[in-house]
Protein backbone atom coordinates (compact mmCIF):
# COMPACT_ATOMS: atom_id res chain seq x y z
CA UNK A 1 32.77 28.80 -11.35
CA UNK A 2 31.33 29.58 -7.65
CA UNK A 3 28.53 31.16 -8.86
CA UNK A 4 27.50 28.43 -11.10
CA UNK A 5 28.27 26.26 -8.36
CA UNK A 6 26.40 28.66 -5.63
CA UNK A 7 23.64 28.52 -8.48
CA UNK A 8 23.36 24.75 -8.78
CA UNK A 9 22.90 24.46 -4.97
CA UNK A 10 20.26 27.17 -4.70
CA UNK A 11 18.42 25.53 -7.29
CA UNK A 12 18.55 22.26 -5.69
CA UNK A 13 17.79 23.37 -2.32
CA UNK A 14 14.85 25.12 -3.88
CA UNK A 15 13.66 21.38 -5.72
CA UNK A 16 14.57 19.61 -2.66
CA UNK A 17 11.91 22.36 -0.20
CA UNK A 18 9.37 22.25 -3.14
CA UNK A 19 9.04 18.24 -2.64
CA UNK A 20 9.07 18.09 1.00
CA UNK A 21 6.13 20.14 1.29
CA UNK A 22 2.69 17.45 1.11
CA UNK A 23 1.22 17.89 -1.85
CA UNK A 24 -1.88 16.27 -4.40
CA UNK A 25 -1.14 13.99 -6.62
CA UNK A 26 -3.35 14.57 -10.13
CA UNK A 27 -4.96 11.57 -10.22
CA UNK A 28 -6.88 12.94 -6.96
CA UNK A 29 -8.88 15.27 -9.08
CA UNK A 30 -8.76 13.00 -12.01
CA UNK A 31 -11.01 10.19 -13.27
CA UNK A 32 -12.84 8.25 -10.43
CA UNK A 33 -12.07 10.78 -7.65
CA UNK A 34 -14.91 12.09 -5.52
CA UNK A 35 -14.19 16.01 -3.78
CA UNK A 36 -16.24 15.03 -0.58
CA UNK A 37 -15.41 18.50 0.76
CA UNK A 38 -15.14 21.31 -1.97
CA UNK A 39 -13.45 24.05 0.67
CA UNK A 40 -17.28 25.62 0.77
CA UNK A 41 -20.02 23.39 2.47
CA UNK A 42 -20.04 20.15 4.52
CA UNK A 43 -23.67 19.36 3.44
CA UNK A 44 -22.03 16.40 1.94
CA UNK A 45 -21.60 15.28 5.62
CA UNK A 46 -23.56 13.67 8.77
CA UNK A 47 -23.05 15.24 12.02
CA UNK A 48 -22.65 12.73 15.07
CA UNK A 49 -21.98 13.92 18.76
CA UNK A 50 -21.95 17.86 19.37
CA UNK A 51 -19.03 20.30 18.48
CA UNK A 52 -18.66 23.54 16.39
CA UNK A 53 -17.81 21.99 12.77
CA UNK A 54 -17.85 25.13 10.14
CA UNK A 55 -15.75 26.17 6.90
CA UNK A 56 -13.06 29.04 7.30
CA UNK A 57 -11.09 29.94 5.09
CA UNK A 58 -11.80 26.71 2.52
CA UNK A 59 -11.03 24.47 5.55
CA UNK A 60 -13.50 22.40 7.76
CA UNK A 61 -12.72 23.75 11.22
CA UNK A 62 -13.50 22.69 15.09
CA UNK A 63 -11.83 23.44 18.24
CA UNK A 64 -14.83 23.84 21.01
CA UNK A 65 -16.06 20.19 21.80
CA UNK A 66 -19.61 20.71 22.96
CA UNK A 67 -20.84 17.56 24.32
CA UNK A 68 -19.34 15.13 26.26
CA UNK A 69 -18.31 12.72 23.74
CA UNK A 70 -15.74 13.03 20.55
CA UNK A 71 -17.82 14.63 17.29
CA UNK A 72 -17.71 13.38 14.14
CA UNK A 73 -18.40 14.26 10.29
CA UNK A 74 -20.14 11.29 8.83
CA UNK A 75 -20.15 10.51 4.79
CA UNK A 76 -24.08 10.29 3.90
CA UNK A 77 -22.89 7.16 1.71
CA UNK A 78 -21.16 3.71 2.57
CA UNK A 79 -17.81 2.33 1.37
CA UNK A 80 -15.84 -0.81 0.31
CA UNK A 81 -13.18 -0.12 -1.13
CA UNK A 82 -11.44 2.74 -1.86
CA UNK A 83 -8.30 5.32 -1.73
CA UNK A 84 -9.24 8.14 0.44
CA UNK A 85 -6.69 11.41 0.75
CA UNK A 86 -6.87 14.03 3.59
CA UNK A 87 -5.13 17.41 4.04
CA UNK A 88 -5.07 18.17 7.76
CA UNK A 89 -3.81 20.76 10.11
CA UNK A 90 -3.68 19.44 13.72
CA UNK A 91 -2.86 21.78 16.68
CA UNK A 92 -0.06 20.08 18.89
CA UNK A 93 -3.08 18.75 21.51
CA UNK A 94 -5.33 17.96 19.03
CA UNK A 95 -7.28 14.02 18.65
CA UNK A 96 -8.91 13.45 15.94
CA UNK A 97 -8.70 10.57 13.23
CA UNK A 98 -9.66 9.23 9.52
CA UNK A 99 -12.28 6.65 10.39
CA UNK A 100 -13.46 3.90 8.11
CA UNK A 101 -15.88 1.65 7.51
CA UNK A 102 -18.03 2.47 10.17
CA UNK A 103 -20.85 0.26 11.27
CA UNK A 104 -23.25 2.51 13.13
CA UNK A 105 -24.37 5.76 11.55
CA UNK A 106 -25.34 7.04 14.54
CA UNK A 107 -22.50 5.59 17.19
CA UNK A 108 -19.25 6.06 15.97
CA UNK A 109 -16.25 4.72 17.95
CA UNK A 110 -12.31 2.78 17.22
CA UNK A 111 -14.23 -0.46 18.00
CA UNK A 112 -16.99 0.08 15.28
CA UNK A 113 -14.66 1.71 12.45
CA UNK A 114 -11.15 1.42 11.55
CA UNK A 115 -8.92 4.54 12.46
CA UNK A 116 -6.28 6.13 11.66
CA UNK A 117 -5.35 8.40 14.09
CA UNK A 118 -4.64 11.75 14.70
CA UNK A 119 -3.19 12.04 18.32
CA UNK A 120 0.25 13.07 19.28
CA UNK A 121 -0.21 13.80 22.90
CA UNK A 122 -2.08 10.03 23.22
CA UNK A 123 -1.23 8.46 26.49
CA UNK A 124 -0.12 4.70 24.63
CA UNK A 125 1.68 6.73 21.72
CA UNK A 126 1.97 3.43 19.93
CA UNK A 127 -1.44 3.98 18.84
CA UNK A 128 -0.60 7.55 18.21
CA UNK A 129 -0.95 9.75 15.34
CA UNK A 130 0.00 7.59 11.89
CA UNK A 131 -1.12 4.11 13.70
CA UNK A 132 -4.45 2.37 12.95
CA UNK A 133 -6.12 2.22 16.38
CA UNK A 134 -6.10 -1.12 18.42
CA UNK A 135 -4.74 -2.85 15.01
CA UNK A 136 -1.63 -1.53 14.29
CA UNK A 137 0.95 0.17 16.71
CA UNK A 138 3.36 3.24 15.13
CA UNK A 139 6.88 3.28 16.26
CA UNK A 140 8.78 5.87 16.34
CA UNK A 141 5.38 7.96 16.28
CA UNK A 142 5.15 11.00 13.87
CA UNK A 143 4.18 14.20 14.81
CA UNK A 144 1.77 16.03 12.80
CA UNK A 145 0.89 19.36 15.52
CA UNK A 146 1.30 22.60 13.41
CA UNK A 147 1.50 21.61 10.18
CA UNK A 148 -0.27 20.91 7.34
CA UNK A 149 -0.33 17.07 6.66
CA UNK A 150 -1.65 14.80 4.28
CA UNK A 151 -3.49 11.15 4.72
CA UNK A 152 -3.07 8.91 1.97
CA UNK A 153 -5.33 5.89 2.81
CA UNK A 154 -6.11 2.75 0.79
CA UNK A 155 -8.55 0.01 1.90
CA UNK A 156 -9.16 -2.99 -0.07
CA UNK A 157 -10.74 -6.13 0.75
CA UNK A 158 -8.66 -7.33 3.61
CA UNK A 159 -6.07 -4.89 3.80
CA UNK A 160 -4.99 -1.62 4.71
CA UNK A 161 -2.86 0.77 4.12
CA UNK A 162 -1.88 4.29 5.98
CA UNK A 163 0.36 6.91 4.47
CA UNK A 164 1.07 10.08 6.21
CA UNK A 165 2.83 12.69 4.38
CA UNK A 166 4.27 9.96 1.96
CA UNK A 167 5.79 7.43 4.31
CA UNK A 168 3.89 4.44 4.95
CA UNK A 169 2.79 4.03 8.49
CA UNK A 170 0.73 1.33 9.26
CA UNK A 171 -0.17 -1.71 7.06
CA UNK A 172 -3.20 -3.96 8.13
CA UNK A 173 -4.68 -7.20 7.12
CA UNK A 174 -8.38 -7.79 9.19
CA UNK A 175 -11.86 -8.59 7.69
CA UNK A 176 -13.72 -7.18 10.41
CA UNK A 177 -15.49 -4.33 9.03
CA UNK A 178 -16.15 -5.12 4.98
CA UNK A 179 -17.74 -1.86 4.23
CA UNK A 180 -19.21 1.60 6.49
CA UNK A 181 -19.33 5.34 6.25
CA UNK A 182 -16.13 7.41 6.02
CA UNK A 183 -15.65 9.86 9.06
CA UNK A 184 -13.64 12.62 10.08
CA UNK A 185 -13.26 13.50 14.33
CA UNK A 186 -12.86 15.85 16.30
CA UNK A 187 -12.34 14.90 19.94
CA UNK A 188 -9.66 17.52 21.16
CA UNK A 189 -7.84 20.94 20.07
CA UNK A 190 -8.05 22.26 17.09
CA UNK A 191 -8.51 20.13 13.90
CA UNK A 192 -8.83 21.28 10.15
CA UNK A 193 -9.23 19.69 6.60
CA UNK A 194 -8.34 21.85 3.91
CA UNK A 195 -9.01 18.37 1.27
CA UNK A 196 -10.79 15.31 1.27
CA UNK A 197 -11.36 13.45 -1.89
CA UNK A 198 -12.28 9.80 -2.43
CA UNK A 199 -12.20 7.36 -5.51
CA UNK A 200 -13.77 4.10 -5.11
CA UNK A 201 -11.70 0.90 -6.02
């Protein structure tokens, strides 16, 4: 009886590890997606501002800021609406950020896009990592430094909403920006994404 019982409990401890972990879902490779990074190239991708963006190991990788000013990874094409999922691996000082529907394909900032940041050392950590910057304050903030994560983010019409390894973090409503590139930053530390797929809405 204890080793059915010792058995039972392995098994679900085992279950219980295999769903805490981030993960996919299918429909993110299924109908409608878009694999805007396929763990081999970021041709698919602008470059804006000045840092050492290249692929290791099927990840995007910086972590050497070159110029004075955060870098970014610009989609070549505009969105409206649309589910967008990230997998990320953030070191513990690292700022960087999902940004959306940006205006200016050559000046990207939080006051031309919508953000949702990366940034668990930020000096206001209510717009820390899991908040959307300037919008929508996070509190308690999540920590994503040295770990894979994943971004779950859908944006339709009006509204907004950020998921960070499945729990809901922020939830906007703001017309501001109605459609704009897709961008990944790197402003400090070391930042990687291992996936990023998009399916229009």
């Amino acid at each position: 009886m204890h080793r059915v019982s010792r058995a039972v409990t392995l098994a679900v401890g085992v279950l219980a590890l295999v769903f805490a972990i981030p993960h996919a879902a299918h429909a993110q490779s299924g109908p409608g997606w878009v694999v805007l990074f396929d763990g081999k190239s970021i041709d698919n991708w602008n470059k804006v501002g000045e840092t050492n963006w290249r692929v290791e190991d099927g990840a995007i990788v910086a972590d050497k800021r070159t110029g004075k000013t955060p870098a970014y990874l610009l989609t070549k094409e505009k969105y409206k609406d649309f589910q967008v999922y990230v997998e990320f691996w953030s070191s513990d000082d690292a700022n960087s950020g999902i940004y959306m529907r940006c205006q200016d394909a050559e000046k990207v900032t939080d006051r031309t896009c919508y953000e949702a940041n990366i940034f668990d050392k930020r000096k206001d950590p209510t717009y820390g990592t899991g908040a959307i910057v300037h919008y929508v304050e996070v509190d308690p903030m999540p920590k994503a430094g040295g770990k894979w994560n994943t971004y779950e983010i859908t944006v339709k019409g009006r509204h907004i909403v950020v998921t960070l390894n499945g729990a809901k973090t922020a939830e906007l409503r703001n017309g501001l920006f109605a459609e704009g590139f897709l961008g990944l930053q790197h402003g400090e530390g070391v930042i990687k994404f291992r996936k990023v797929a998009i399916k229009p809405l």
